[in-house]
C-alpha atoms as a PDB file:
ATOM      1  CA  UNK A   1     130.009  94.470  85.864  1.00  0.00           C
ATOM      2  CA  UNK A   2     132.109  94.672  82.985  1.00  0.00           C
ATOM      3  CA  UNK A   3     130.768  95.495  79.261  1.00  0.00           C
ATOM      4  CA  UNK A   4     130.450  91.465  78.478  1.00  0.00           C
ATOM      5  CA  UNK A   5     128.561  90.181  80.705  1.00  0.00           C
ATOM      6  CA  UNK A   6     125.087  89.922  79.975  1.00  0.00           C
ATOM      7  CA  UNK A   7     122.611  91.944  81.860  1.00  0.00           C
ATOM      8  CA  UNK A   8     120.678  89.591  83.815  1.00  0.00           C
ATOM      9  CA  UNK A   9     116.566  90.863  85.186  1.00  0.00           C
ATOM     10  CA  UNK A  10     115.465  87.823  87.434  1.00  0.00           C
ATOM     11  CA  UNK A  11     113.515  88.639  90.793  1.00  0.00           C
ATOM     12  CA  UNK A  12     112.382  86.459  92.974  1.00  0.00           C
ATOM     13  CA  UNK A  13     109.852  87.409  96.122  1.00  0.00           C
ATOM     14  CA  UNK A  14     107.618  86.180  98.977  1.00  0.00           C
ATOM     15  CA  UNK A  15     104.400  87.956  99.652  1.00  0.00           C
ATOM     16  CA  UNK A  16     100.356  88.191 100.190  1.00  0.00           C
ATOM     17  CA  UNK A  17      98.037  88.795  97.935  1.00  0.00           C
ATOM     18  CA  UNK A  18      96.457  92.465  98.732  1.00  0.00           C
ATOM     19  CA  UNK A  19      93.586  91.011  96.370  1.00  0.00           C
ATOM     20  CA  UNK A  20      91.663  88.258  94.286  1.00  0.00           C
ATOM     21  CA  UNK A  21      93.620  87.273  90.972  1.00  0.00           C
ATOM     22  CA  UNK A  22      91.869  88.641  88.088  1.00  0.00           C
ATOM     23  CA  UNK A  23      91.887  86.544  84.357  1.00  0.00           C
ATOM     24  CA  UNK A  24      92.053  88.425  81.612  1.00  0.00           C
ATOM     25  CA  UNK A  25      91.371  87.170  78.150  1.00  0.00           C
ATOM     26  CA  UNK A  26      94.130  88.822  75.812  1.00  0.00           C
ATOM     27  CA  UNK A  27      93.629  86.665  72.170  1.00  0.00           C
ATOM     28  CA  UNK A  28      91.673  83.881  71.584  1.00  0.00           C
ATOM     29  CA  UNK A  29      94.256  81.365  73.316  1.00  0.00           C
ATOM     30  CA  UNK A  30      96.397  83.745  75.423  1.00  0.00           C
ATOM     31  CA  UNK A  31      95.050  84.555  79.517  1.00  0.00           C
ATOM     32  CA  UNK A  32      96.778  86.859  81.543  1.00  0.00           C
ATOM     33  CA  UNK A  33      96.685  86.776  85.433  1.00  0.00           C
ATOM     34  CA  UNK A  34      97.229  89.746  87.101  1.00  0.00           C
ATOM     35  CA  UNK A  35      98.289  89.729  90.914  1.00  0.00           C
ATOM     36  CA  UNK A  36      98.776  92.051  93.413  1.00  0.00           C
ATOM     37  CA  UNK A  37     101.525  91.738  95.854  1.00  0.00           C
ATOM     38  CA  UNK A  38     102.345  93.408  99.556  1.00  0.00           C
ATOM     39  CA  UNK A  39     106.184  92.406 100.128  1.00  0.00           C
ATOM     40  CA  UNK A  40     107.523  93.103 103.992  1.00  0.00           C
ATOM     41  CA  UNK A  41     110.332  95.491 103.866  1.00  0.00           C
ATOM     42  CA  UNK A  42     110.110  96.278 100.083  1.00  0.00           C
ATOM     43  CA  UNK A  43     108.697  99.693 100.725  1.00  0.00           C
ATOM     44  CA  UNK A  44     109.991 102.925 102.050  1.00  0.00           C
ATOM     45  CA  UNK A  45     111.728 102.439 105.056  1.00  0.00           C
ATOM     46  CA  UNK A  46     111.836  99.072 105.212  1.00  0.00           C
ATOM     47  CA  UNK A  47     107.727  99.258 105.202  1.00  0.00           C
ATOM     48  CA  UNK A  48     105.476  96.808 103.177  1.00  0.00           C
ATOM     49  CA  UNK A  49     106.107  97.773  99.487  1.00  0.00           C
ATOM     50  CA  UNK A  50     102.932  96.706  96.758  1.00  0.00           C
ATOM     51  CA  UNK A  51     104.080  95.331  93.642  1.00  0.00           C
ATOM     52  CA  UNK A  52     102.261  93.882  90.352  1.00  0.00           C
ATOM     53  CA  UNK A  53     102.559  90.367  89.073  1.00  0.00           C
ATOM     54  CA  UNK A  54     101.602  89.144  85.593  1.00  0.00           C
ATOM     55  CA  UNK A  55     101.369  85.121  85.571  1.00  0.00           C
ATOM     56  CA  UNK A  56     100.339  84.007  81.520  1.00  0.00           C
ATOM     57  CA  UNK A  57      98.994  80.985  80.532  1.00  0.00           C
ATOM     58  CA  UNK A  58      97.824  77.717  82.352  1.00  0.00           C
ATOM     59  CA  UNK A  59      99.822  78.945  85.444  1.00  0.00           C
ATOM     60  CA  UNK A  60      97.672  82.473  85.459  1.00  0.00           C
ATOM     61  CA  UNK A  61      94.661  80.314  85.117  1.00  0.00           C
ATOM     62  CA  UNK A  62      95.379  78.137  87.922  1.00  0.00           C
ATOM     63  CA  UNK A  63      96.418  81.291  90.112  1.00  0.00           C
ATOM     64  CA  UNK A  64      92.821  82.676  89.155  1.00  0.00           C
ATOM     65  CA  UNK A  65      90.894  79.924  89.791  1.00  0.00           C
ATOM     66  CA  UNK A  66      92.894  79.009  92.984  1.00  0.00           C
ATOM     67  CA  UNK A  67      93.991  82.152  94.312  1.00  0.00           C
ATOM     68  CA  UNK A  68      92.299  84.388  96.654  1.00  0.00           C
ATOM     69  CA  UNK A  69      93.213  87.462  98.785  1.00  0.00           C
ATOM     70  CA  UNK A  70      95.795  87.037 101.586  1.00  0.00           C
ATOM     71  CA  UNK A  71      97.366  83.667  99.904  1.00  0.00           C
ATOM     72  CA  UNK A  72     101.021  83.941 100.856  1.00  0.00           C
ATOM     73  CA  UNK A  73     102.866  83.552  97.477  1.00  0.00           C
ATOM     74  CA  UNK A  74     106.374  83.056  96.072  1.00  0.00           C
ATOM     75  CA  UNK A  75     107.122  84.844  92.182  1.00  0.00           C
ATOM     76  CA  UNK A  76     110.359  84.708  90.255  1.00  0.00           C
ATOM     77  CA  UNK A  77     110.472  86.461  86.953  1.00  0.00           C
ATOM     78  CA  UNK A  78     111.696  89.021  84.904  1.00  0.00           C
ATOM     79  CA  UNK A  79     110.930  92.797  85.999  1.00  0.00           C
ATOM     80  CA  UNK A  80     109.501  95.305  83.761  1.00  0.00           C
ATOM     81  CA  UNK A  81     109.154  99.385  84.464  1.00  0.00           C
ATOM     82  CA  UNK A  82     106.120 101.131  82.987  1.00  0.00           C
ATOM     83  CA  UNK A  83     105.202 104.800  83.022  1.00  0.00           C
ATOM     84  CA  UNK A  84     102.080 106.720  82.562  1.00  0.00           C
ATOM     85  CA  UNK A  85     100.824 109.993  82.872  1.00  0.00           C
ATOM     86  CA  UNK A  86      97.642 110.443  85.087  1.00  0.00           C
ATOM     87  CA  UNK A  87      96.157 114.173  86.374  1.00  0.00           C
ATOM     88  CA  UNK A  88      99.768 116.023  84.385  1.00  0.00           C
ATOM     89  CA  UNK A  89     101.642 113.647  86.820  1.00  0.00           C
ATOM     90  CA  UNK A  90     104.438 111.175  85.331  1.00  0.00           C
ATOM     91  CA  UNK A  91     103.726 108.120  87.064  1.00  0.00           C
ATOM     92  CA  UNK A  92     105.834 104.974  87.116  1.00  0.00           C
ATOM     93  CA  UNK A  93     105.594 101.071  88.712  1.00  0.00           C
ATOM     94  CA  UNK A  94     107.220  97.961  88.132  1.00  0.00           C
ATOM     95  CA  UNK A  95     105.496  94.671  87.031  1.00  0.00           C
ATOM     96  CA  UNK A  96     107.142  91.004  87.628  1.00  0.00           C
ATOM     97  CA  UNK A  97     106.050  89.181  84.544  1.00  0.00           C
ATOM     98  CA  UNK A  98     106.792  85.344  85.444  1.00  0.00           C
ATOM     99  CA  UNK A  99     105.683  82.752  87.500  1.00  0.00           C
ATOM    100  CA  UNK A 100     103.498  82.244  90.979  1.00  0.00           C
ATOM    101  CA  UNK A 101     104.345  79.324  93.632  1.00  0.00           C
ATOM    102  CA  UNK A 102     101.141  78.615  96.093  1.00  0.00           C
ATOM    103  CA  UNK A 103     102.392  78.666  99.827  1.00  0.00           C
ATOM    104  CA  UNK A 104     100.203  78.742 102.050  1.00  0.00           C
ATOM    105  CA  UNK A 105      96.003  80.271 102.529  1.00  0.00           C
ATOM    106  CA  UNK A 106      95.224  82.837 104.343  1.00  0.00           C
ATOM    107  CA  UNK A 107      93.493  81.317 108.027  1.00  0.00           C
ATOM    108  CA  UNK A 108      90.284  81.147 108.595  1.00  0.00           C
ATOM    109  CA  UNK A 109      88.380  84.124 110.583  1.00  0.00           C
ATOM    110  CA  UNK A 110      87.814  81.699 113.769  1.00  0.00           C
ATOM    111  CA  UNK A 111      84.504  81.787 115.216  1.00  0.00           C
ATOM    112  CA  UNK A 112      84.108  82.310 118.718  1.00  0.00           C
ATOM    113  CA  UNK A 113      83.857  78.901 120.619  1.00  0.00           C
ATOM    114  CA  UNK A 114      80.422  77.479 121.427  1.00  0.00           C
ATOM    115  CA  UNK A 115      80.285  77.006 125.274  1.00  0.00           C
ATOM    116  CA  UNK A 116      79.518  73.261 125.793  1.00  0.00           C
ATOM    117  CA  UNK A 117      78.390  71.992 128.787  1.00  0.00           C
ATOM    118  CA  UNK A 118      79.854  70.100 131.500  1.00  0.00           C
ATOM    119  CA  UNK A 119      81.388  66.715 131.408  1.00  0.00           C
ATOM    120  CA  UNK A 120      79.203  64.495 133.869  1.00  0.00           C
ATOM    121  CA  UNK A 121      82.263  62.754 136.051  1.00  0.00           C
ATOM    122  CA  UNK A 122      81.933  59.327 136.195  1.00  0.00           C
ATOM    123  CA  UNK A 123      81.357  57.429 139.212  1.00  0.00           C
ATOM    124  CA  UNK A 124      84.629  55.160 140.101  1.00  0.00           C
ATOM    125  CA  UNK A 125      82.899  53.017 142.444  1.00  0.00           C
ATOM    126  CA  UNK A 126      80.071  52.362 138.789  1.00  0.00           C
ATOM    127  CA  UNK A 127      83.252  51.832 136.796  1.00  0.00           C
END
């Protein structure tokens, strides 16, 4: 990339929710969303990497209110790095702060199906 051309922080990914949105109330008229996100192949080895999602304003309340754990989701935003310290440990993750696309709900847990009984065949000569 050469020194002009602007630095450019857009991601966009496909993934479930490990967990139910929560809301957050930041100010008087500002919400924040925050998701969870398990991402095939983001990880390790190609394994499931877990990533953080903040969705703000009418499209975090809509994610909250519709939202639940194992939704299959698209987000496209901008990614931010934080750091911490927890137990003398420098710890790090990254957040996508941007927006959330409903695919598709999780399925239902199918019940096992009720046995019904018999069809009584109909007699073709009564037909």
């Amino acid at each position: 990339m050469s020194a002009s051309a602007p630095a450019v922080n857009s991601v966009t990914l496909v993934g479930n929710l490990t967990a139910d949105p929560v809301l957050k109330q930041l100010a008087e008229d500002r919400k924040v969303c925050q998701l969870r996100l398990a991402v095939d192949g983001m990880g390790r080895g190609r394994e499931v990497g877990y990533i953080n999602v903040s969705v703000f304003g009418s499209g975090g309340e809509a994610a909250a209110e519709y939202l639940d754990k194992g939704w299959l989701v698209a987000v496209d935003g901008r990614l931010e790095y934080g750091e911490w310290e927890a137990e003398g440990a420098k710890r790090h993750d990254y957040t996508v702060v941007g927006n959330v696309e409903f695919l598709t709900a999780p399925r239902p847990v199918e019940e096992p199906e009720q046995t019904k009984p018999a069809r009584k065949k109909r007699d073709s000569a009564a037909a």
